[in-house]
Protein backbone atom coordinates (compact mmCIF):
# COMPACT_ATOMS: atom_id res chain seq x y z
CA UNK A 1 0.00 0.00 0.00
CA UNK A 2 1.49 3.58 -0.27
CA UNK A 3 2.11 5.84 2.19
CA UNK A 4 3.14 9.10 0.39
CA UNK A 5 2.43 12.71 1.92
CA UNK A 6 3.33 16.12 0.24
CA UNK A 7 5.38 18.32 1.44
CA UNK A 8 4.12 21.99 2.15
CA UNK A 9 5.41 25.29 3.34
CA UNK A 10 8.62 25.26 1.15
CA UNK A 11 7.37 26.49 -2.46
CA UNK A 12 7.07 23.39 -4.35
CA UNK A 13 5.10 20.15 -3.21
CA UNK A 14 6.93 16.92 -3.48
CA UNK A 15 5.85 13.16 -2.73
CA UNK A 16 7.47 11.68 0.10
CA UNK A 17 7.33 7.99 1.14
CA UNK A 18 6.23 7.60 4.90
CA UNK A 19 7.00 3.79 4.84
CA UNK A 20 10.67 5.16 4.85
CA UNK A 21 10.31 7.68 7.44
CA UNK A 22 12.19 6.32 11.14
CA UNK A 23 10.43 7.21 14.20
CA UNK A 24 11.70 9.98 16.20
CA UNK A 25 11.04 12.83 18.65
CA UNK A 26 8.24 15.12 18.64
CA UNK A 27 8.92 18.57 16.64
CA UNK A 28 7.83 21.26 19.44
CA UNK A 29 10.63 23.89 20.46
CA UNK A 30 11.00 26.22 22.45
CA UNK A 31 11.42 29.63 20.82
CA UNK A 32 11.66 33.16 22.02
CA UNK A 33 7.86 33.57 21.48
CA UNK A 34 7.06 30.71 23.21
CA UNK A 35 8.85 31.02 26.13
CA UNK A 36 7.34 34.81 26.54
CA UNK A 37 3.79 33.57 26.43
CA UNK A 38 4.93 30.63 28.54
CA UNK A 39 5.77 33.07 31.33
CA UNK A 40 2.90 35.13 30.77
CA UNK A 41 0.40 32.79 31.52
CA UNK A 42 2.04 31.83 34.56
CA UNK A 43 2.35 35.09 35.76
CA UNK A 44 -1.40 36.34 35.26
CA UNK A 45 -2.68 32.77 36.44
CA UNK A 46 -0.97 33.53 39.30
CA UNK A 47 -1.64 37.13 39.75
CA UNK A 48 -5.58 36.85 39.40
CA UNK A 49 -6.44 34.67 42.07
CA UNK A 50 -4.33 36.37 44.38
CA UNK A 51 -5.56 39.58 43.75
CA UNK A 52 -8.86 38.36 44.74
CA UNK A 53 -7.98 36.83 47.78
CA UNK A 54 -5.78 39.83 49.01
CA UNK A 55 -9.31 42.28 47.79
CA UNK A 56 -10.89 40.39 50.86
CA UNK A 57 -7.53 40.44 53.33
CA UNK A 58 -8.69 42.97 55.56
CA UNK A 59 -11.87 40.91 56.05
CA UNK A 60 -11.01 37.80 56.53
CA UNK A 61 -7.83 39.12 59.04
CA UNK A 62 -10.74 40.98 61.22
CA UNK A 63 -10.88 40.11 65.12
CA UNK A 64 -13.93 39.03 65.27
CA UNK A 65 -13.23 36.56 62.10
CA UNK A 66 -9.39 35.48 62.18
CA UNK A 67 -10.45 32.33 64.43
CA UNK A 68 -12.68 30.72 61.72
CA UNK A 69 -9.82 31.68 59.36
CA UNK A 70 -7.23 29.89 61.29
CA UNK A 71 -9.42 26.85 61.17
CA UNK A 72 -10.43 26.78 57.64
CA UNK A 73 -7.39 27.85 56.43
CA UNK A 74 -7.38 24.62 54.08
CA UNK A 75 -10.45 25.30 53.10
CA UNK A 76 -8.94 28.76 51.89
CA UNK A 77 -5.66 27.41 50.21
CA UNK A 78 -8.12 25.17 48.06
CA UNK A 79 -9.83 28.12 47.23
CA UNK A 80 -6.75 29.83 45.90
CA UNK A 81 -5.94 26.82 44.04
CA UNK A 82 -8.89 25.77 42.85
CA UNK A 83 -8.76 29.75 41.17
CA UNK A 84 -5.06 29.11 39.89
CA UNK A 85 -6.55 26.46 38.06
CA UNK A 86 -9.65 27.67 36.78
CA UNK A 87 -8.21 30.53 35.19
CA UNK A 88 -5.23 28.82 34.00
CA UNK A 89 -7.40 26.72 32.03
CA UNK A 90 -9.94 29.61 30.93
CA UNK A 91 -6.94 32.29 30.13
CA UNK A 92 -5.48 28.80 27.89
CA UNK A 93 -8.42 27.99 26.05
CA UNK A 94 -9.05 32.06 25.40
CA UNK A 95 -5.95 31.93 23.56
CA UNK A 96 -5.68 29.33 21.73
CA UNK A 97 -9.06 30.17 20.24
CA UNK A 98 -7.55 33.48 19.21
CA UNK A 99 -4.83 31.31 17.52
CA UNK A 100 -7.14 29.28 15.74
CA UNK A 101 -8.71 32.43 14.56
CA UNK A 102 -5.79 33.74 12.82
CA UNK A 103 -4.17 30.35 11.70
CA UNK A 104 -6.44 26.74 11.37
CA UNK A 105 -4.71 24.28 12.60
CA UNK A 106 -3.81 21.10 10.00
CA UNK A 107 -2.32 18.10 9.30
CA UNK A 108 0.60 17.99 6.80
CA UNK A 109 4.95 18.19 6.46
CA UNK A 110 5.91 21.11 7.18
CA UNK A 111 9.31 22.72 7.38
CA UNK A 112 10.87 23.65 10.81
CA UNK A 113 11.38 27.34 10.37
CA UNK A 114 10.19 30.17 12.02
CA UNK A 115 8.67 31.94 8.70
CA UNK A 116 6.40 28.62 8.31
CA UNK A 117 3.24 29.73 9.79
CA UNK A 118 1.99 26.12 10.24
CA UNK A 119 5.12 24.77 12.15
CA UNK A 120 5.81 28.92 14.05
CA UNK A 121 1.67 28.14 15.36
CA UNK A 122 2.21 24.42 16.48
CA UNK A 123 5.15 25.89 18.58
CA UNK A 124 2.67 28.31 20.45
CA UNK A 125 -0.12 26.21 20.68
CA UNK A 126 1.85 23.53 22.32
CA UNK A 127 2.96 26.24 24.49
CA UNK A 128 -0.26 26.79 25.55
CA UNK A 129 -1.28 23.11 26.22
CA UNK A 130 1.98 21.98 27.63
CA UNK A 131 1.01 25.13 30.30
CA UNK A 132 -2.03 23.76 30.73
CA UNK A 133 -1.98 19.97 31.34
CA UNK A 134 1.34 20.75 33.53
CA UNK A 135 -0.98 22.57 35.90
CA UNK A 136 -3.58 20.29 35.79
CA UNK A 137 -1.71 16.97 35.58
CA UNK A 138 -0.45 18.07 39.22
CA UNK A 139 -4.01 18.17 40.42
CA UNK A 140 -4.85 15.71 43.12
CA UNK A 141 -7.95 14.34 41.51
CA UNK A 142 -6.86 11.73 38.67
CA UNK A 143 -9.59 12.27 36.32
CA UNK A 144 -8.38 16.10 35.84
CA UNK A 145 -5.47 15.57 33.27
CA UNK A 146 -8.63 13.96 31.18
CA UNK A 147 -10.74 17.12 31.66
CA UNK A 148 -7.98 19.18 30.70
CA UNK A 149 -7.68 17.10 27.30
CA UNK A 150 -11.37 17.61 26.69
CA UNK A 151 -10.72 21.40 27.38
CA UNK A 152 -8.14 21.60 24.68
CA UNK A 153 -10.35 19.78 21.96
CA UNK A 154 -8.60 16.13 22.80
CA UNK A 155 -11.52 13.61 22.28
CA UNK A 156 -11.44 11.56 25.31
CA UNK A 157 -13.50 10.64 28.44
CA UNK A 158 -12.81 11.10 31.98
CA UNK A 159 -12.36 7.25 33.39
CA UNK A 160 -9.73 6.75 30.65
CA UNK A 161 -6.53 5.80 32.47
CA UNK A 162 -3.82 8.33 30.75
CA UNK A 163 -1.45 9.72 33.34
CA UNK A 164 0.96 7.03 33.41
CA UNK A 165 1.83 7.69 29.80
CA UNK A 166 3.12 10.54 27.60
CA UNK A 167 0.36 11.99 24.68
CA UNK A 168 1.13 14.38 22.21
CA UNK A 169 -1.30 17.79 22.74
CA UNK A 170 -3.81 17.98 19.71
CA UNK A 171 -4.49 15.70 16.77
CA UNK A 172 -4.93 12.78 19.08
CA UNK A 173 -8.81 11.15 19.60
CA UNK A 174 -9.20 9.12 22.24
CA UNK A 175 -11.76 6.31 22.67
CA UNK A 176 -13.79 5.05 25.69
CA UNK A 177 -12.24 3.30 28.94
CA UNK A 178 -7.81 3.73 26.81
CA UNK A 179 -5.27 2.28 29.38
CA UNK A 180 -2.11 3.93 28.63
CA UNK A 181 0.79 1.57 30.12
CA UNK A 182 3.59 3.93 32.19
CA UNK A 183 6.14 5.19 30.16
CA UNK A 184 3.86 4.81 26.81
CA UNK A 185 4.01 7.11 24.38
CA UNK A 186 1.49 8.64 21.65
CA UNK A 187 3.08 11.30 19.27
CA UNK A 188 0.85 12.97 16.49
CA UNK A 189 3.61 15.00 15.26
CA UNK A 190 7.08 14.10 14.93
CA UNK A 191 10.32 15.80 13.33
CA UNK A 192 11.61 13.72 10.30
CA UNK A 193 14.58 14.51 7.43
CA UNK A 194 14.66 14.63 3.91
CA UNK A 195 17.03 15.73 2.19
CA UNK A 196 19.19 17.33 4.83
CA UNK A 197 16.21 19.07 5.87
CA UNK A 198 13.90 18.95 8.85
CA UNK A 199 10.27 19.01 8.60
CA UNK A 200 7.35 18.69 10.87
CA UNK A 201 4.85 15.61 10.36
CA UNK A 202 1.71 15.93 11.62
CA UNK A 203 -0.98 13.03 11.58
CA UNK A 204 -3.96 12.38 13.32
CA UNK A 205 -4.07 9.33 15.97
CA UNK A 206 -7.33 7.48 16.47
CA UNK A 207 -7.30 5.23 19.26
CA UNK A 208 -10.70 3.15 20.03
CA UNK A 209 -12.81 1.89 22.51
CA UNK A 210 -11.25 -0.23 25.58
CA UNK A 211 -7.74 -0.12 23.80
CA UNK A 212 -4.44 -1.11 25.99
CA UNK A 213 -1.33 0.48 25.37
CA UNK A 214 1.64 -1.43 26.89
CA UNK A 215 4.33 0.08 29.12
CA UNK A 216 6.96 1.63 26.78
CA UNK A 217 5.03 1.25 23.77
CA UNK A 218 4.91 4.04 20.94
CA UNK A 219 2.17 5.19 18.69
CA UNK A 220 3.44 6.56 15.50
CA UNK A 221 1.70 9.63 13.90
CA UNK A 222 -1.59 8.51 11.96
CA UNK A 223 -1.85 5.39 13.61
CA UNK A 224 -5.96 3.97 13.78
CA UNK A 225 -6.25 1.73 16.59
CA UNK A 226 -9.23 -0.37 16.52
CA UNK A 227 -11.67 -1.13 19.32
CA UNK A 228 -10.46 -3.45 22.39
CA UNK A 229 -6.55 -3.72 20.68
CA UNK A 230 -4.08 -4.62 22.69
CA UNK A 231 -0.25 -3.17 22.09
CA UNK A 232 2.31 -5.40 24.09
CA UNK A 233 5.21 -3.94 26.13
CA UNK A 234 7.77 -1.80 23.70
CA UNK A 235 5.58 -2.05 20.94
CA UNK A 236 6.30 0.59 18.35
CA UNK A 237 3.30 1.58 15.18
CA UNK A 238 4.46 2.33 11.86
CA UNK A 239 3.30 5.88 10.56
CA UNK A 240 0.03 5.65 9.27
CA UNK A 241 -0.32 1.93 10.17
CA UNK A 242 -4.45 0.69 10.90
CA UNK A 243 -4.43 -1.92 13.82
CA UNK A 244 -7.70 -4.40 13.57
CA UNK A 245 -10.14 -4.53 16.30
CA UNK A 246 -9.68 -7.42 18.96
CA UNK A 247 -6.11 -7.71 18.13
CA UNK A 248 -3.27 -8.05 20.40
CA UNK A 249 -0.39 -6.72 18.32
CA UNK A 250 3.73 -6.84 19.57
CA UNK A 251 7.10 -5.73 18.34
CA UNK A 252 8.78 -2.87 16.31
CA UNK A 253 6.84 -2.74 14.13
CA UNK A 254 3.85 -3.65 15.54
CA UNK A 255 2.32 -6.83 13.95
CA UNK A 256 -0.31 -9.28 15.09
CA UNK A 257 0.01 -11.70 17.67
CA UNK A 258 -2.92 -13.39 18.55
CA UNK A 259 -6.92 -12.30 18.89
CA UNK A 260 -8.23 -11.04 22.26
CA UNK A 261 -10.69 -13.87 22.30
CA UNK A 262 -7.90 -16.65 21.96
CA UNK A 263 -5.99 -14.98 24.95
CA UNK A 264 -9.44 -14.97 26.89
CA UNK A 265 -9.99 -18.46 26.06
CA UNK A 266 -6.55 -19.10 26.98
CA UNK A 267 -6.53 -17.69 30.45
CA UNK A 268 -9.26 -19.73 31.86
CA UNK A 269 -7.58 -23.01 31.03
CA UNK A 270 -5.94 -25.18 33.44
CA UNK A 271 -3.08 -23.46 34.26
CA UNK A 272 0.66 -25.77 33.93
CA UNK A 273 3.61 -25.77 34.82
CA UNK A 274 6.72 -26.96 32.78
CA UNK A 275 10.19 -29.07 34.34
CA UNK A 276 12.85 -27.13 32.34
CA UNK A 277 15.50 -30.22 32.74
CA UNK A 278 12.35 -32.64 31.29
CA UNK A 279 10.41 -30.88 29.29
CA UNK A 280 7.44 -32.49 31.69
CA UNK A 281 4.21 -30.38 32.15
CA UNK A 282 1.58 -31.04 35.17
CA UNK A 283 -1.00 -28.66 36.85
CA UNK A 284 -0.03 -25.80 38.61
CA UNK A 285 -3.32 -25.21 41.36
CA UNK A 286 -3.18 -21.48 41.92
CA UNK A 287 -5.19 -21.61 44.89
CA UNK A 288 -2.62 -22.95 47.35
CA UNK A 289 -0.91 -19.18 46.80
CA UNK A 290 -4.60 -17.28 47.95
CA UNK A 291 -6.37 -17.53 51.55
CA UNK A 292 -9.53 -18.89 49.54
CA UNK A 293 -10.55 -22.07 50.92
């Protein structure tokens, strides 16, 4: 099947061959730009919330009130934080609707350079989102990283187990009830070379339904997972590769492995045990390791 993409941004459009393309990092960096509106929106997501507490200081230090203070001083600490992120997350989405505005995002090969509009507005709106899901990720309920997704026009729901992984900001769509293994990694934009050039790839991931992700495992740009696929440990997708449903898939690249149903049907046989100096196998009674009688 071929896998070619154009390249855009540089003039003239030319076929490339994805097939050939090794997987690497992601393409955000950190320009001058960036960093500025980096520190801006930690400064005035910082600045707002205090400002409002301070605005009732005089109150809340009164004689007659600094008692209850003392005691629900948690209670007022949430409150600041609770602001911090609030307005983190509304002063976030602001902008990057504003960016939108003046340049759509797409998906494409673009070169890195700063006079590429498509590659100079990736940079800030990864900014933006990397702000963001920092803030949130350090949240103490678990379900807020997936609300901050959601926020920043990730598909995804909020029982989906994603913080143990790494997922690129925008492009991705996450299915129903995802398990992403620790240390697993979903990119939707990657740098790549041709021609002793670097460009930007950018390719939309679509992950399904009650899809596993293995620890260590890596999801190339435009990778379809289907529903209830299972990528083993260190598992690595080719770009633009479509995994079935049902599938447990394993190794670099990935490739199929055996159905979910066999491994189902598999786990509630009699478990054995093999001799390694015989090659002898007898039945290994699991229940003599649990307190159930």
């Amino acid at each position: 099947m071929e896998n070619n993409t154009n390249i855009t941004g540089i003039g003239k459009e030319k076929l490339v061959d994805l097939n050939r393309i090794p997987i690497t990092t992601n393409g955000f960096k950190w320009t001058f730009t960036s960093n500025l509106l980096y520190l801006f929106l930690h400064v005035f997501s910082l600045i707002m919330p205090t400002v409002m507490i301070l605005t009732f200081f005089s109150f809340a230090m009164d004689s007659n009130f600094f008692h209850w203070r003392f005691i629900f001083f948690f209670i007022d600490v949430v409150a600041w934080w609770g602001s911090y992120l609030l307005i983190s997350l509304l002063l976030g989405k602001l902008l990057l609707i504003i960016l939108k505005l003046i340049h759509k995002p797409r998906e494409g090969l673009f070169k890195i350079e700063r006079k590429n509009k498509d590659y100079s507005h990736f940079c800030l709106r990864t900014t933006i989102k990397k702000y963001i899901f920092w803030i949130w990720n350090n949240f103490c309920f678990p379900w807020a990283n997936n609300f901050a997704f959601k926020a920043c026009d990730i598909k995804t729901d909020l029982k989906s187990t994603m913080f143990d992984g790494w997922s690129d900001v925008e492009f991705i769509e996450y299915g129903k009830n995802v398990m992403i293994g620790q240390g697993a990694q979903i990119f939707s934009s990657i740098i790549v070379r041709i021609e002793s050039n670097d460009y930007l790839l950018i390719k939309k991931v679509i992950i399904g339904d009650h899809v596993v992700l293995g620890a260590y495992s890596i999801v190339s740009p435009g990778t379809i997972i289907g529903k209830g696929a299972t990528l083993g440990v260190w598992t690595v997708t080719h770009i633009n590769q479509i995994l079935e449903p049902d599938w447990i898939y394993v190794g670099n690249y990935a490739q199929k492995y055996q159905s979910t149903q066999k491994a189902i049907a598999d786990s509630k046989k009699q478990p054995m045990r093999r001799f390694v100096d015989t090659g002898k196998r007898i039945k290994f009674d699991i229940k003599q390791f649990s307190n159930q009688k």
